[in-house]
C-alpha atoms as a PDB file:
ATOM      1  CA  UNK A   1      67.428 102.460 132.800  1.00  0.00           C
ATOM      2  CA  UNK A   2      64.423 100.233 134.602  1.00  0.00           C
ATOM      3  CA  UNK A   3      65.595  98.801 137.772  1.00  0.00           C
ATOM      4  CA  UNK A   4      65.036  95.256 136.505  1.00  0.00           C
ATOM      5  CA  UNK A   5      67.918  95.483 133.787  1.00  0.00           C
ATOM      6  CA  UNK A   6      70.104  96.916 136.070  1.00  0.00           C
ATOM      7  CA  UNK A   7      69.764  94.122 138.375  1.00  0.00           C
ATOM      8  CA  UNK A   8      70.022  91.596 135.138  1.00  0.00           C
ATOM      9  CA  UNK A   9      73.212  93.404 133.645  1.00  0.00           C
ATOM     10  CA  UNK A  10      74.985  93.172 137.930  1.00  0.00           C
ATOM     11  CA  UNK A  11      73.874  89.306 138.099  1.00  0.00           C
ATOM     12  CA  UNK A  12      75.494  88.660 134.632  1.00  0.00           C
ATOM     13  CA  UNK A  13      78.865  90.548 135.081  1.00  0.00           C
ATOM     14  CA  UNK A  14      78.696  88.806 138.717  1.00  0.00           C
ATOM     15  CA  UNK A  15      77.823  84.868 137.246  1.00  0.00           C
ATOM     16  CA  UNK A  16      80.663  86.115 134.553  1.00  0.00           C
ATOM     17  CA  UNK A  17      83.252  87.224 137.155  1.00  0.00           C
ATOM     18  CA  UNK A  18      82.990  83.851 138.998  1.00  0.00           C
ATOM     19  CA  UNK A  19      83.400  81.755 135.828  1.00  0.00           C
ATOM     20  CA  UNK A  20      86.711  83.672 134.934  1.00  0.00           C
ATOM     21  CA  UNK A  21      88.062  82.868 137.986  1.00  0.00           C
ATOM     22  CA  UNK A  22      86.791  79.494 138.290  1.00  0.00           C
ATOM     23  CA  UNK A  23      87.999  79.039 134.752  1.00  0.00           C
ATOM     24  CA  UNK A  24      92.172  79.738 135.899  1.00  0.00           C
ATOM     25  CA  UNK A  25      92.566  77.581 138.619  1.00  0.00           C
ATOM     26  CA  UNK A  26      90.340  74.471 136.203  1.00  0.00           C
ATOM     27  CA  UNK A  27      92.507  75.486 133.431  1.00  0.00           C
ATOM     28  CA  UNK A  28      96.231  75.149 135.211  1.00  0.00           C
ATOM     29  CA  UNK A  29      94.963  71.899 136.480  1.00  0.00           C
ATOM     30  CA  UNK A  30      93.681  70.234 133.696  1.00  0.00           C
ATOM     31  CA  UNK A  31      96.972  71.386 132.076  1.00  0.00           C
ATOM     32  CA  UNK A  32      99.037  70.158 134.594  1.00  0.00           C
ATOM     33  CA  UNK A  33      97.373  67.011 134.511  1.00  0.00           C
ATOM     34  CA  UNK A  34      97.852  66.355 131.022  1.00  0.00           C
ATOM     35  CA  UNK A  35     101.749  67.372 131.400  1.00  0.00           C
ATOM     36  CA  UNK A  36     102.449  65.071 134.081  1.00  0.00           C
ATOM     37  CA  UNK A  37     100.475  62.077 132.211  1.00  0.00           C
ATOM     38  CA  UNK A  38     102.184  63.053 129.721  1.00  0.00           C
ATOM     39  CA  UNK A  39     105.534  62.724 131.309  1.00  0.00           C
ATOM     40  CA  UNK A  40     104.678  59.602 132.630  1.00  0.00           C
ATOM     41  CA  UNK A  41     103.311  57.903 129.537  1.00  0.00           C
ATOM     42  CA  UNK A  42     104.672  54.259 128.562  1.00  0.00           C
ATOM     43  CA  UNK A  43     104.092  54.536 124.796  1.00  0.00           C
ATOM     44  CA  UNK A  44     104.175  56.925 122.337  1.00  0.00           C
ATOM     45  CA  UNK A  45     100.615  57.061 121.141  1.00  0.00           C
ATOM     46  CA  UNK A  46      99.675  58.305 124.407  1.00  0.00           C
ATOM     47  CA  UNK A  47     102.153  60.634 125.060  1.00  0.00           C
ATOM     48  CA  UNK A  48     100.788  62.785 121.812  1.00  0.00           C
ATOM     49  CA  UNK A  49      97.037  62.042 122.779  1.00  0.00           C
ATOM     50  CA  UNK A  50      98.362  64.240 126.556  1.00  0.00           C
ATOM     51  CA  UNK A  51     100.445  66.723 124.448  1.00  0.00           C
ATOM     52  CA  UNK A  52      96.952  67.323 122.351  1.00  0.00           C
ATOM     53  CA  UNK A  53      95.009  67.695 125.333  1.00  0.00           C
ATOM     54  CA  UNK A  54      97.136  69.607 126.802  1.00  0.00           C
ATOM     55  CA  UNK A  55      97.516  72.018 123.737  1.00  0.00           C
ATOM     56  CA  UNK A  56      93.294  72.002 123.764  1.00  0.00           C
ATOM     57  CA  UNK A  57      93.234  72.849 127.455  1.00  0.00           C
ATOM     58  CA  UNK A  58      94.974  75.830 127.034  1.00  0.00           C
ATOM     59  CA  UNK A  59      93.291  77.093 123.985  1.00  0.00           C
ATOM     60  CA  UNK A  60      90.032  76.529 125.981  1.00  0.00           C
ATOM     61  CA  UNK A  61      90.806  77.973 128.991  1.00  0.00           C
ATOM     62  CA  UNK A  62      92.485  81.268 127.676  1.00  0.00           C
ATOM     63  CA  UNK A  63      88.823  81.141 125.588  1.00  0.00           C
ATOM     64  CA  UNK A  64      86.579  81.325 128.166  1.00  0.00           C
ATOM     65  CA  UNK A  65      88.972  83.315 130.128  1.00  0.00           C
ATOM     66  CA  UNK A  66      88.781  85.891 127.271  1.00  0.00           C
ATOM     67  CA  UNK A  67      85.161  85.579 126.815  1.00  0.00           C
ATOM     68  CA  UNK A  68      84.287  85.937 129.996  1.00  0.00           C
ATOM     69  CA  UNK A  69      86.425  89.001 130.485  1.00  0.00           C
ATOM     70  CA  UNK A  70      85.469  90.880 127.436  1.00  0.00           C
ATOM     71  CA  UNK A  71      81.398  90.357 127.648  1.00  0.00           C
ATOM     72  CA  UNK A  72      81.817  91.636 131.639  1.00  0.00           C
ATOM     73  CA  UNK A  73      83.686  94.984 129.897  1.00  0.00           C
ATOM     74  CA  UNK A  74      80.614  95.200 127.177  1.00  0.00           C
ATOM     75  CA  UNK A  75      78.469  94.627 129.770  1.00  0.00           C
ATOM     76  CA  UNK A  76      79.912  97.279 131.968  1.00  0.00           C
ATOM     77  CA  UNK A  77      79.746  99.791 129.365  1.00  0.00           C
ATOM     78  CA  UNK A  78      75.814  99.276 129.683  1.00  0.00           C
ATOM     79  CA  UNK A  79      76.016 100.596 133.576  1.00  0.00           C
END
């Protein structure tokens, strides 16, 4: 394999390792954000717009968690 797509494939799984781990600290604090706002709300209306949020934040996060995680194993298979 040419040296410049072996340098392309360790830059990607690199840029993709950072973005999972970014992506678990941003995702239990958006989360916890939305749960205490939530907590804290004074009506009901906005107590289910921060449980919806919250329910989006994790189905994001565990996304790009996944994501991430599986295109750095496909592109580790190309090593």
């Amino acid at each position: 394999m040419p040296a410049f797509v072996n340098q392309l494939i360790s830059f990607l799984q690199s840029a993709l390792t950072w973005v999972v781990a970014l992506a678990i600290p941003a995702t239990a604090l958006t989360a916890g954000y939305h749960a205490l706002m939530r907590a804290t709300a004074q009506d009901e209306m906005t107590a289910l717009q921060h449980s919806r949020a919250l329910k989006n934040a994790l189905v994001y996060g565990v996304v790009v968690i996944l994501a991430g995680s599986i295109t750095n194993a496909v592109l580790g298979a190309f090593r």
